[in-house]
PDB file of N, CA and C in Angstrom:
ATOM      1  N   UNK A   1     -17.544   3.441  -4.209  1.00  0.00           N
ATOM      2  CA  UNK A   1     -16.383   2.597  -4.461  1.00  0.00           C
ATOM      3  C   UNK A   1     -15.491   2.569  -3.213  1.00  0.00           C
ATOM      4  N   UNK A   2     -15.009   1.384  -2.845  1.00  0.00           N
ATOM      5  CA  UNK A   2     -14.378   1.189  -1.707  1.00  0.00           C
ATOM      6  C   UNK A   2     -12.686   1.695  -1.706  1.00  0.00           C
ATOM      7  N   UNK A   3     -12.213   2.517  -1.030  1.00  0.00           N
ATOM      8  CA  UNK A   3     -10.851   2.882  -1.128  1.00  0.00           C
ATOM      9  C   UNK A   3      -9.980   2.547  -0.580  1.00  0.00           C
ATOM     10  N   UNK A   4     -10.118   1.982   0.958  1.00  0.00           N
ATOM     11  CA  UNK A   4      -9.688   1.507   1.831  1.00  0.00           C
ATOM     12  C   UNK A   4      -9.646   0.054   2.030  1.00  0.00           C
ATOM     13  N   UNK A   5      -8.352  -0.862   2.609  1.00  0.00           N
ATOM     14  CA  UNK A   5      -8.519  -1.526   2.801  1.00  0.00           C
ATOM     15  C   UNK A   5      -8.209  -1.451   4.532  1.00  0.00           C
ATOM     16  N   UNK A   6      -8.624  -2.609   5.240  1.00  0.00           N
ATOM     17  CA  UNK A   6      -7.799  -3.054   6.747  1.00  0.00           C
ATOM     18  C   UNK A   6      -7.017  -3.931   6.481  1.00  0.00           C
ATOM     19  N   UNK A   7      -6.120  -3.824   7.909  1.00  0.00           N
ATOM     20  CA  UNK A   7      -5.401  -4.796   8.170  1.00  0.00           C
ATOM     21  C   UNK A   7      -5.477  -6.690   7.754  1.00  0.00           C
ATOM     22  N   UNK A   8      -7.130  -6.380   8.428  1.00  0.00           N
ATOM     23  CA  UNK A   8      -7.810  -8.056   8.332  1.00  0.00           C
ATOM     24  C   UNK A   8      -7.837  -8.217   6.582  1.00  0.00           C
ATOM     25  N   UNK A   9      -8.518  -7.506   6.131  1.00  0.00           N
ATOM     26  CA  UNK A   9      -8.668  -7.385   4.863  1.00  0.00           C
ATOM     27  C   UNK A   9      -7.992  -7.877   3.577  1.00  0.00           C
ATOM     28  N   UNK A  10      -6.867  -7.342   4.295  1.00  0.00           N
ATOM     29  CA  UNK A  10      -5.302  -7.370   3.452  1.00  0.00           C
ATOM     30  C   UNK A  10      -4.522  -8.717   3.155  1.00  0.00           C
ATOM     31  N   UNK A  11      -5.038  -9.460   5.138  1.00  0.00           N
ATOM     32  CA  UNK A  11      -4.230 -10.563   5.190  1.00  0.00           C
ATOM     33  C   UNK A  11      -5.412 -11.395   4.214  1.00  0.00           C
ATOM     34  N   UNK A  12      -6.249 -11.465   4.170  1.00  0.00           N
ATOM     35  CA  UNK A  12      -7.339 -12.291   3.456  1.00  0.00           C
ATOM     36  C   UNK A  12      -7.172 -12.403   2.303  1.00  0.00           C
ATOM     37  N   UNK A  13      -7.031 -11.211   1.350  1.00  0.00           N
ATOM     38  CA  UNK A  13      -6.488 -11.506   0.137  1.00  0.00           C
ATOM     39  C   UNK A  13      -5.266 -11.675  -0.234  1.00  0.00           C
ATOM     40  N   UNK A  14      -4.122 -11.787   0.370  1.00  0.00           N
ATOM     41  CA  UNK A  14      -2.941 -12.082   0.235  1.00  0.00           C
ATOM     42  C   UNK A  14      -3.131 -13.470   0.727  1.00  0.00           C
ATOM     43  N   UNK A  15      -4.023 -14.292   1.509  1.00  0.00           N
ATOM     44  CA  UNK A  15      -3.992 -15.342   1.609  1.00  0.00           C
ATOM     45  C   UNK A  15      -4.643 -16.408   0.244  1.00  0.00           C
ATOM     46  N   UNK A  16      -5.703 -15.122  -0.229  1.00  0.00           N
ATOM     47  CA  UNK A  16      -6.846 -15.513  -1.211  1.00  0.00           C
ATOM     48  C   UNK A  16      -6.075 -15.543  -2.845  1.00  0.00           C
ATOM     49  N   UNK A  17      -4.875 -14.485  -2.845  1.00  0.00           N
ATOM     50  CA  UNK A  17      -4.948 -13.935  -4.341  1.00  0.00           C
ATOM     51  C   UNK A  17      -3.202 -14.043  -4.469  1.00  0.00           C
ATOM     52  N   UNK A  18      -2.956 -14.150  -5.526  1.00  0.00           N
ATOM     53  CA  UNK A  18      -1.166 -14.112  -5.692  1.00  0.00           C
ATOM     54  C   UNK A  18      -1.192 -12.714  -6.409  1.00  0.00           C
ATOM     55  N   UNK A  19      -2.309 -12.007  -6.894  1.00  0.00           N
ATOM     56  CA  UNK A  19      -1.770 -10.771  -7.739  1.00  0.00           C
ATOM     57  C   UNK A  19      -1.740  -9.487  -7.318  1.00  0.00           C
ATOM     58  N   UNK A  20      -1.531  -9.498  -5.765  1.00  0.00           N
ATOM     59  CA  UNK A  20      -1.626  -8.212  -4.864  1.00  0.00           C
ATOM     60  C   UNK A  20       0.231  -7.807  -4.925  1.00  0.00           C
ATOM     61  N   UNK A  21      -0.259  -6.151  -4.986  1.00  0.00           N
ATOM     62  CA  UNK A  21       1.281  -5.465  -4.617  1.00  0.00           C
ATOM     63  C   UNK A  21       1.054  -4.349  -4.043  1.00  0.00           C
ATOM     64  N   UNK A  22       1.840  -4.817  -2.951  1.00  0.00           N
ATOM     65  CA  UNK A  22       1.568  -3.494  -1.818  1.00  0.00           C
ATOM     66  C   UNK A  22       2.991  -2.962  -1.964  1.00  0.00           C
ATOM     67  N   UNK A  23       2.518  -1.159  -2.240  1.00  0.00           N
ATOM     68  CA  UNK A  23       3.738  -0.225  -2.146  1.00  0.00           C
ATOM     69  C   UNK A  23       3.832   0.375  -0.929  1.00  0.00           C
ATOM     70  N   UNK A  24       4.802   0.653  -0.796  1.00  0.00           N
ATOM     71  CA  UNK A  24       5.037   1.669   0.169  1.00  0.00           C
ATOM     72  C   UNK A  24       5.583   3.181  -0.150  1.00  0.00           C
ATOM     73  N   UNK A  25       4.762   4.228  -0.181  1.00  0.00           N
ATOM     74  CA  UNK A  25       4.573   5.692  -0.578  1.00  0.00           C
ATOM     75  C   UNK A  25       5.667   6.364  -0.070  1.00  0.00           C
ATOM     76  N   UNK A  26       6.188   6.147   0.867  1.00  0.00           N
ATOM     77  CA  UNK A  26       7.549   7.297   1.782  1.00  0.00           C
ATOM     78  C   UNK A  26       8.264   7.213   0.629  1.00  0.00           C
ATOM     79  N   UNK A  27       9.425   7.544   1.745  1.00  0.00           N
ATOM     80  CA  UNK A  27      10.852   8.212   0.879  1.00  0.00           C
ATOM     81  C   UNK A  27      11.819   6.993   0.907  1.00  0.00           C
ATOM     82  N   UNK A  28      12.657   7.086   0.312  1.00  0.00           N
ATOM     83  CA  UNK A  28      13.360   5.641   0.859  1.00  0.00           C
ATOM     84  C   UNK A  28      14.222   5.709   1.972  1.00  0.00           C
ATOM     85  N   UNK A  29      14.439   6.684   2.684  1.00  0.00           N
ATOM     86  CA  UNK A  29      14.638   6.661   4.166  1.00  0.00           C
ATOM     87  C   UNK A  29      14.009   6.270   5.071  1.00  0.00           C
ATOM     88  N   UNK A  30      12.816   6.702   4.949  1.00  0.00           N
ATOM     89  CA  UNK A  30      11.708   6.450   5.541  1.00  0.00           C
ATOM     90  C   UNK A  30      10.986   4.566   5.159  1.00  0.00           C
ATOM     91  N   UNK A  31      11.195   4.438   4.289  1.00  0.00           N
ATOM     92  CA  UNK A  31      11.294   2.726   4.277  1.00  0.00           C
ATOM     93  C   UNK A  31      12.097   1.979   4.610  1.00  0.00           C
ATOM     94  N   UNK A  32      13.418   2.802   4.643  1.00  0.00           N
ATOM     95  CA  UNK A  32      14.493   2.165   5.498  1.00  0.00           C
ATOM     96  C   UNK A  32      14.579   1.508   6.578  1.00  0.00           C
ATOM     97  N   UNK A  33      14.010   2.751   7.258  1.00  0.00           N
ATOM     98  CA  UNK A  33      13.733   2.809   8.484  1.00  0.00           C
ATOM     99  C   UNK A  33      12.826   1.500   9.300  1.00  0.00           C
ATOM    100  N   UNK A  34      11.881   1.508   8.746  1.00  0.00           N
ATOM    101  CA  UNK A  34      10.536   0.480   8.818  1.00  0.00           C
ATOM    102  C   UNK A  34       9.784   0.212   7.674  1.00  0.00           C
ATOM    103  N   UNK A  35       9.356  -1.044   7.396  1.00  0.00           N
ATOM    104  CA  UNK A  35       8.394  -1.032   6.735  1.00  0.00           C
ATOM    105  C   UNK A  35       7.744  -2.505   6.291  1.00  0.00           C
ATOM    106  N   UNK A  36       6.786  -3.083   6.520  1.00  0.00           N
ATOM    107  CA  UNK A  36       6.013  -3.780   5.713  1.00  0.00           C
ATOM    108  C   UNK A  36       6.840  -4.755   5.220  1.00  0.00           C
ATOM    109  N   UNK A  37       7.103  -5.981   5.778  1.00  0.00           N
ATOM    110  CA  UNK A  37       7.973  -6.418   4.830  1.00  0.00           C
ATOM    111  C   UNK A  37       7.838  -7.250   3.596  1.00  0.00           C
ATOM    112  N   UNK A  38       6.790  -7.541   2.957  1.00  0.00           N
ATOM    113  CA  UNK A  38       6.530  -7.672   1.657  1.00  0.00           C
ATOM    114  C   UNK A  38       6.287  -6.602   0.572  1.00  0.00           C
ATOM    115  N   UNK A  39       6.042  -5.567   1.179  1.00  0.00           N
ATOM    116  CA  UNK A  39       5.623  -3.828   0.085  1.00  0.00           C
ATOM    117  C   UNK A  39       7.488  -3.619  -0.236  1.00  0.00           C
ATOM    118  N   UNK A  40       6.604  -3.556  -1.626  1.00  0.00           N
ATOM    119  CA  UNK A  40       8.420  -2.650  -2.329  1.00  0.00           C
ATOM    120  C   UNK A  40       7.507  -1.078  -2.157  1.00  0.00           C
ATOM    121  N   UNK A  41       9.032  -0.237  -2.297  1.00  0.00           N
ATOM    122  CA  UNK A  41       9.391   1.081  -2.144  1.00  0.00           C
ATOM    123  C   UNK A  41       9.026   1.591  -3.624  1.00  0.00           C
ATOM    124  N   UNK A  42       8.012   2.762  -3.585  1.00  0.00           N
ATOM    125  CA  UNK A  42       7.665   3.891  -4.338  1.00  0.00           C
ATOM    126  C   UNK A  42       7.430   4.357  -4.313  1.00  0.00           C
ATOM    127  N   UNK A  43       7.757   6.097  -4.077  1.00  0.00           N
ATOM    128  CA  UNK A  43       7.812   7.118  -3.446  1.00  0.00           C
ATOM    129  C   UNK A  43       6.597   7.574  -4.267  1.00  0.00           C
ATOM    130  N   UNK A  44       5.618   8.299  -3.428  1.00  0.00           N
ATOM    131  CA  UNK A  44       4.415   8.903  -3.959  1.00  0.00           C
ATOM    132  C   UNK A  44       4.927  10.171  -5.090  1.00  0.00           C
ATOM    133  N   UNK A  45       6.454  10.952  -4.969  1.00  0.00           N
ATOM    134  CA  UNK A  45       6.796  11.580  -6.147  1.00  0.00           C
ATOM    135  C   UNK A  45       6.885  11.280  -7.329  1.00  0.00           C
ATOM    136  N   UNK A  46       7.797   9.181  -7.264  1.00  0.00           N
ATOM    137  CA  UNK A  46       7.708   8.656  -8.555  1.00  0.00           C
ATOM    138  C   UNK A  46       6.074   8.407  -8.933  1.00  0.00           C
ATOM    139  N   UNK A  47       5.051   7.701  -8.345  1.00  0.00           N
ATOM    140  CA  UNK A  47       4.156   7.547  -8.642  1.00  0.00           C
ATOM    141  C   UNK A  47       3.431   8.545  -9.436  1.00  0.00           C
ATOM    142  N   UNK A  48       3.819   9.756  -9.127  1.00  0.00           N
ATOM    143  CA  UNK A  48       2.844  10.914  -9.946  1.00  0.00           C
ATOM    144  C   UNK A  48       3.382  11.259 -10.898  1.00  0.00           C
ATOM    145  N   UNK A  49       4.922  10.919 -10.972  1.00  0.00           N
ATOM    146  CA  UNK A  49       5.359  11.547 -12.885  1.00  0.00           C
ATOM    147  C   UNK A  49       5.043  10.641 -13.739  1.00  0.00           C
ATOM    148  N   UNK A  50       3.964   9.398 -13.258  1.00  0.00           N
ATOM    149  CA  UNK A  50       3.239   8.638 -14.654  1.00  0.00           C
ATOM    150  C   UNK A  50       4.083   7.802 -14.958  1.00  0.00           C
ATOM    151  N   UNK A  51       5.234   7.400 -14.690  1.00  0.00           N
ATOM    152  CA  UNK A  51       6.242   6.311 -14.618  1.00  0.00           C
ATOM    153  C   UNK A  51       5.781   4.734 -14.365  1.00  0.00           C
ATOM    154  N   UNK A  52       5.365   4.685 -13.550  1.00  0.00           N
ATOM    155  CA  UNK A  52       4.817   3.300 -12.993  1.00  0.00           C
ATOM    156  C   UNK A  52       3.709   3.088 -13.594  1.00  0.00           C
ATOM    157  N   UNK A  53       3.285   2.037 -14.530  1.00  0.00           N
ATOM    158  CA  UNK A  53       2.532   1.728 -14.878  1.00  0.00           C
ATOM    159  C   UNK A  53       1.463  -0.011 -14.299  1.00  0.00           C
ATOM    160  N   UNK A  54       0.877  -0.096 -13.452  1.00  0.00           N
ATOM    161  CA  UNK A  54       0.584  -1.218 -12.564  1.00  0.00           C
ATOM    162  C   UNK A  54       0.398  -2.411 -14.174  1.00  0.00           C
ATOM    163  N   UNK A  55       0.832  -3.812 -13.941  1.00  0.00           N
ATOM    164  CA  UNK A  55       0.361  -4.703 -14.406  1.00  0.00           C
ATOM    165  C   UNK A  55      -0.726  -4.968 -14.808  1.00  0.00           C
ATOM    166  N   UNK A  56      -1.781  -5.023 -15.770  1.00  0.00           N
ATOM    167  CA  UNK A  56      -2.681  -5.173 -15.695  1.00  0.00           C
ATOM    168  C   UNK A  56      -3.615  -6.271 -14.763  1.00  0.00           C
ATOM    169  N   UNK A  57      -4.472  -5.969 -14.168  1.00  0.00           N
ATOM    170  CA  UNK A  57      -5.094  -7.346 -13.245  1.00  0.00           C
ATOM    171  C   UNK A  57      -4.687  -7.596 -11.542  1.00  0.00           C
ATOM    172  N   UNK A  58      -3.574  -6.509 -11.470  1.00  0.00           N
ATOM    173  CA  UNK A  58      -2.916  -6.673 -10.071  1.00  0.00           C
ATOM    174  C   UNK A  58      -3.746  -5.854  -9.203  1.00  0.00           C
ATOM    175  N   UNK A  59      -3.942  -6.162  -7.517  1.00  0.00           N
ATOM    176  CA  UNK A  59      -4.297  -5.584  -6.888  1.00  0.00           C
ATOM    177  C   UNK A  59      -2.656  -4.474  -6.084  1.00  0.00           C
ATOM    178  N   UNK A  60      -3.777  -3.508  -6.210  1.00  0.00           N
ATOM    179  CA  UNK A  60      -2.549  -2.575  -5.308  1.00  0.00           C
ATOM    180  C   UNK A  60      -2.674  -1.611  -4.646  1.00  0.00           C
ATOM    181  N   UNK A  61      -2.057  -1.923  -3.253  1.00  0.00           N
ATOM    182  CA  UNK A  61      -2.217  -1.635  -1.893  1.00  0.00           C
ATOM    183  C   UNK A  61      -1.308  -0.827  -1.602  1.00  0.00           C
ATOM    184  N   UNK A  62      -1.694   0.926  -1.609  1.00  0.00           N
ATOM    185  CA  UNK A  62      -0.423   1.520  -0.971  1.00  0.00           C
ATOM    186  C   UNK A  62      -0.661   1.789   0.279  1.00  0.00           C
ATOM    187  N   UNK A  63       0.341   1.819   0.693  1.00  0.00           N
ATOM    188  CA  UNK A  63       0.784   2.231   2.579  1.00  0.00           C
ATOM    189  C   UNK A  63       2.094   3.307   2.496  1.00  0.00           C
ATOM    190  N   UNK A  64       1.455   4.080   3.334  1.00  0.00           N
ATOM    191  CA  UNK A  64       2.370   5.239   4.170  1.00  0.00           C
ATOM    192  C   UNK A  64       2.523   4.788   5.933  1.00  0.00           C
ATOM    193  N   UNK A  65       2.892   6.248   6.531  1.00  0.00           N
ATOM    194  CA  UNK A  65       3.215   5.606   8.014  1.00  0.00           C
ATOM    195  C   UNK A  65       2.119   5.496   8.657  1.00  0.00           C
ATOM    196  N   UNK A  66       1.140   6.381   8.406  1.00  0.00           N
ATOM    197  CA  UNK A  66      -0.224   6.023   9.417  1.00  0.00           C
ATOM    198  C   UNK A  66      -1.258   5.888   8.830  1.00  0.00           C
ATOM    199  N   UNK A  67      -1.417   5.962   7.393  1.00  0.00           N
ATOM    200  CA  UNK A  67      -2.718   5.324   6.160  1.00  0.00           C
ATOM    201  C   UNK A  67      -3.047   6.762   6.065  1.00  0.00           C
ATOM    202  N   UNK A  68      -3.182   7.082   5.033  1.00  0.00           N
ATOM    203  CA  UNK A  68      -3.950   7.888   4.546  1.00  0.00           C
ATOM    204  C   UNK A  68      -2.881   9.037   4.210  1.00  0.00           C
ATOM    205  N   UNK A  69      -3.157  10.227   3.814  1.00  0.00           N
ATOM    206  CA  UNK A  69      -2.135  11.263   3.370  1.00  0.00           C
ATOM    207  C   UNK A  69      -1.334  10.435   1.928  1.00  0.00           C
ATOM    208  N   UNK A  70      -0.259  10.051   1.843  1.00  0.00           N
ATOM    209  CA  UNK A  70       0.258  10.044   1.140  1.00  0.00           C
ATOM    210  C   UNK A  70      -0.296   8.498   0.191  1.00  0.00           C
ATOM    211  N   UNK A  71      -0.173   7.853   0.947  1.00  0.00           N
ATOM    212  CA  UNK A  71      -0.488   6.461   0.492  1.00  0.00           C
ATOM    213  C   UNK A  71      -2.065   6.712  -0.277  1.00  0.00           C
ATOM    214  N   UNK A  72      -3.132   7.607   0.381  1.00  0.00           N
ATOM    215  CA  UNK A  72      -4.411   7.668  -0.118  1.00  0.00           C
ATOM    216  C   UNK A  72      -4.107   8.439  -1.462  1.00  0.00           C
ATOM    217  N   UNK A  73      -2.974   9.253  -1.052  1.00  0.00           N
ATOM    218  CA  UNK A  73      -3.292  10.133  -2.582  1.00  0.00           C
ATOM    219  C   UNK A  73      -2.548   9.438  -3.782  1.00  0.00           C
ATOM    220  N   UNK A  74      -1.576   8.725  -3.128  1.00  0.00           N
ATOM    221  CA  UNK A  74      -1.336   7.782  -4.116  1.00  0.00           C
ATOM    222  C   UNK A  74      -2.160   6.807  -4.961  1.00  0.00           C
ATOM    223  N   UNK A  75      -3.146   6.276  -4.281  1.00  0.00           N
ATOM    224  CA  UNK A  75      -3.840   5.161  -4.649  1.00  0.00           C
ATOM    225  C   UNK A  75      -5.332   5.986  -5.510  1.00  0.00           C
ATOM    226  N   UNK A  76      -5.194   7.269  -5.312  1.00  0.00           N
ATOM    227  CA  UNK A  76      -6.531   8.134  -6.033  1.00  0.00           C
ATOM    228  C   UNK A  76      -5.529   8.117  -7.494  1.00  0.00           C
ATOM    229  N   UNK A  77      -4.266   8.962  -7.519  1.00  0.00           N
ATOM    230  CA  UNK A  77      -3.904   8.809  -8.800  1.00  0.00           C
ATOM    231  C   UNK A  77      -3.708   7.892  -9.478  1.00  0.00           C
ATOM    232  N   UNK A  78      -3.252   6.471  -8.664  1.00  0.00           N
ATOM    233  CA  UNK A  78      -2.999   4.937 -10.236  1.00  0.00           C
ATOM    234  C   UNK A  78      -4.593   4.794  -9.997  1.00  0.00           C
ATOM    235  N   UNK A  79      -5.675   4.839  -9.166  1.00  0.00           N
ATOM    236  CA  UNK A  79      -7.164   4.524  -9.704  1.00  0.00           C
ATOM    237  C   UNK A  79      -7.573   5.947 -10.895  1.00  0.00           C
ATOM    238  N   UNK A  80      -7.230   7.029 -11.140  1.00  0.00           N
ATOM    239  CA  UNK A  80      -7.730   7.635 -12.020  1.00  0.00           C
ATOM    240  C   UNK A  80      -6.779   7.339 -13.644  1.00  0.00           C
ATOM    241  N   UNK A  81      -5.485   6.348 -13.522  1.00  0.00           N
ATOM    242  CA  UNK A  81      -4.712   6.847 -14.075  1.00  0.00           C
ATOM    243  C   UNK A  81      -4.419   5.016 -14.772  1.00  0.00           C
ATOM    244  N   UNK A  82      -5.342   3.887 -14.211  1.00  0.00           N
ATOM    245  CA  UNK A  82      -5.694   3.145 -14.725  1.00  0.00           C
ATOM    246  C   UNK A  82      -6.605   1.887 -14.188  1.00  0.00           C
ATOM    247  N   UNK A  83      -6.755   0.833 -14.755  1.00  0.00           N
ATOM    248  CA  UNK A  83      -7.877   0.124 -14.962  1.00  0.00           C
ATOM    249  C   UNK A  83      -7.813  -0.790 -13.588  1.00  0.00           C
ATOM    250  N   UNK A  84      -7.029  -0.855 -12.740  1.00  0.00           N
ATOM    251  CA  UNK A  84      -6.583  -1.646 -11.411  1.00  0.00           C
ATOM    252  C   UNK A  84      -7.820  -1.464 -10.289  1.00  0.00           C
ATOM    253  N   UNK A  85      -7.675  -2.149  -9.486  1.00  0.00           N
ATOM    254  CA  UNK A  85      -7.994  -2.234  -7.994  1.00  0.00           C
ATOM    255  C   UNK A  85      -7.001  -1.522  -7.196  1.00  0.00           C
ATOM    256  N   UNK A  86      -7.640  -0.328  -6.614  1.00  0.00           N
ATOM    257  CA  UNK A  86      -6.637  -0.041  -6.433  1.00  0.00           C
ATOM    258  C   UNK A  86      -7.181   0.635  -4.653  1.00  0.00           C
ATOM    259  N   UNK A  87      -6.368   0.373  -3.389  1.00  0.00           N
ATOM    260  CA  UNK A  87      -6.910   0.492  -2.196  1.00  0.00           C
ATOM    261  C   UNK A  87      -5.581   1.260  -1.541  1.00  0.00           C
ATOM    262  N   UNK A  88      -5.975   1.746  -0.360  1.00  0.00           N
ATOM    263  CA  UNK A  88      -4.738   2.400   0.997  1.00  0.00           C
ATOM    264  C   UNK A  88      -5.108   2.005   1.864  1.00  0.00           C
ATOM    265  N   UNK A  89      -4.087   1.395   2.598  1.00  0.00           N
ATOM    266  CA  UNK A  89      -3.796   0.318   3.590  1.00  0.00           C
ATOM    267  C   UNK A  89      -4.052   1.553   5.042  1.00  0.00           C
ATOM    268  N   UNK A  90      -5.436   0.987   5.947  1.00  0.00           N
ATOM    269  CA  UNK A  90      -5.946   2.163   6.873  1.00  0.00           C
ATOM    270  C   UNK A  90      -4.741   1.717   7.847  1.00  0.00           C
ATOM    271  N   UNK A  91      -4.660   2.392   9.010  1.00  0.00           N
ATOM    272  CA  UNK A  91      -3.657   2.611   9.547  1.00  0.00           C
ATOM    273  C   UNK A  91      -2.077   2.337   9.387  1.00  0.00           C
ATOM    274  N   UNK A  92      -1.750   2.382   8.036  1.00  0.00           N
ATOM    275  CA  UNK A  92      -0.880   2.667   6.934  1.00  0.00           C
ATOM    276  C   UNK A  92       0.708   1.572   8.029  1.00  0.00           C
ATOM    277  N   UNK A  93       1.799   1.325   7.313  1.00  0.00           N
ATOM    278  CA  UNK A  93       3.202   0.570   8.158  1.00  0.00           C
ATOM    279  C   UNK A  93       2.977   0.539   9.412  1.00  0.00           C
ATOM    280  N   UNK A  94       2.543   1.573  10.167  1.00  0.00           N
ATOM    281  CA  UNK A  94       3.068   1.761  11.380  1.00  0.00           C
ATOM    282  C   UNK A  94       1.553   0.790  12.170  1.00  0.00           C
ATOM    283  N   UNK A  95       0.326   0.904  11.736  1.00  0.00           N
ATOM    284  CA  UNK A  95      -0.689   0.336  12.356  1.00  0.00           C
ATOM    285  C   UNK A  95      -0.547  -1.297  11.870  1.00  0.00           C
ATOM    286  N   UNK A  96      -0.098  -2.128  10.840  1.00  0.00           N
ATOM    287  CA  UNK A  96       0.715  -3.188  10.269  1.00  0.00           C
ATOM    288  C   UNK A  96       1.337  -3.370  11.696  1.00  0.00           C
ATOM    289  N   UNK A  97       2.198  -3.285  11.605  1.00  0.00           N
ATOM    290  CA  UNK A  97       3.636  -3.194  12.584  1.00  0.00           C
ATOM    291  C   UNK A  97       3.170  -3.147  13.850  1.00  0.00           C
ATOM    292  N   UNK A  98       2.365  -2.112  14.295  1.00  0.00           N
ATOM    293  CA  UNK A  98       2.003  -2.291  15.817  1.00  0.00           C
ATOM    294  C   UNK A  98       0.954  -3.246  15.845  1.00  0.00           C
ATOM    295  N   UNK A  99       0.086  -4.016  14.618  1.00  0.00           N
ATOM    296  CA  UNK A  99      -0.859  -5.063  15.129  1.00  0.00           C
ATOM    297  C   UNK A  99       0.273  -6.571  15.181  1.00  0.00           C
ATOM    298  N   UNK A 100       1.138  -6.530  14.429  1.00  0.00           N
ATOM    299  CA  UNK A 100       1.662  -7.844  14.142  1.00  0.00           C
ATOM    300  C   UNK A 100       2.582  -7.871  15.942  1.00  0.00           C
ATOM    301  N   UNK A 101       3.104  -6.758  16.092  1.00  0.00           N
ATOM    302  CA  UNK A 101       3.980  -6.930  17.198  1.00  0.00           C
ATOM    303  C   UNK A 101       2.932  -7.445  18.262  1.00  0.00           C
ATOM    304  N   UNK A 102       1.641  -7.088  18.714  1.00  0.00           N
ATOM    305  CA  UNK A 102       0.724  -7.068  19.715  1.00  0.00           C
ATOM    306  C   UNK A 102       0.555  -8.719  19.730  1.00  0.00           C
ATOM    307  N   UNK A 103       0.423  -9.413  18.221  1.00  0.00           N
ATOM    308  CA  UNK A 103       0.005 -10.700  18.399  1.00  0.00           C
ATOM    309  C   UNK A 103       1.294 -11.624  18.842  1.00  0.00           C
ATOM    310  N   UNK A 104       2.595 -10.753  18.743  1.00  0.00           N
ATOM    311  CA  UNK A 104       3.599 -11.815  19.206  1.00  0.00           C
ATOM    312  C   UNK A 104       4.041 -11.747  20.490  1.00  0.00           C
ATOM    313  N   UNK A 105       3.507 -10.805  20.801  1.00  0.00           N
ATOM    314  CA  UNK A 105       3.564 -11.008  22.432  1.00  0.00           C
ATOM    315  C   UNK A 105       2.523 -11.782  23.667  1.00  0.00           C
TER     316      UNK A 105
END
């Protein structure tokens, strides 16, 4: 089963699909700071007290600052914890952010 998504990946089905939601795993300082600017804020702490329950049918894409760690362990618990698509965005905000800046220069 595929866990990961890319960058390319991401833009494809957000071009392809209206039912994608990309979170963002930090803290809300840390989203403050930077982040993704379509991903809403949900801290991988709320995610694990079982609170968030995904929409049924939605794709969902978490991101941390460099993919993986928090955002992956996020996306293992809503895939064990329900029926979704559920992926972590590989080189997590910060690899986002440094590809989009590269193409505007």
């Amino acid at each position: 089963m595929k866990t990961t998504i890319t960058r390319a990946e991401l833009k494809q089905l957000l071009e392809d699909k209206e039912n994608i939601m990309v979170l963002d795993v930090r803290s809300k300082d840390e989203y403050n700071e930077k982040h993704i600017s379509f991903a809403g804020n949900l801290p991988i702490e709320v995610i694990e007290t079982g609170i968030f329950i995904p929409e049924p049918g939605k794709i969902i894409v978490t991101a941390c600052g460099k993919g993986g760690g928090r955002s992956e362990r996020a996306a293992k618990y809503l895939r064990e914890n329900s029926k979704n698509d559920i992926y972590f965005l590989d080189g997590g905000t910060f690899g986002w952010m440094e590809n989009d800046n590269k193409k505007a220069k």
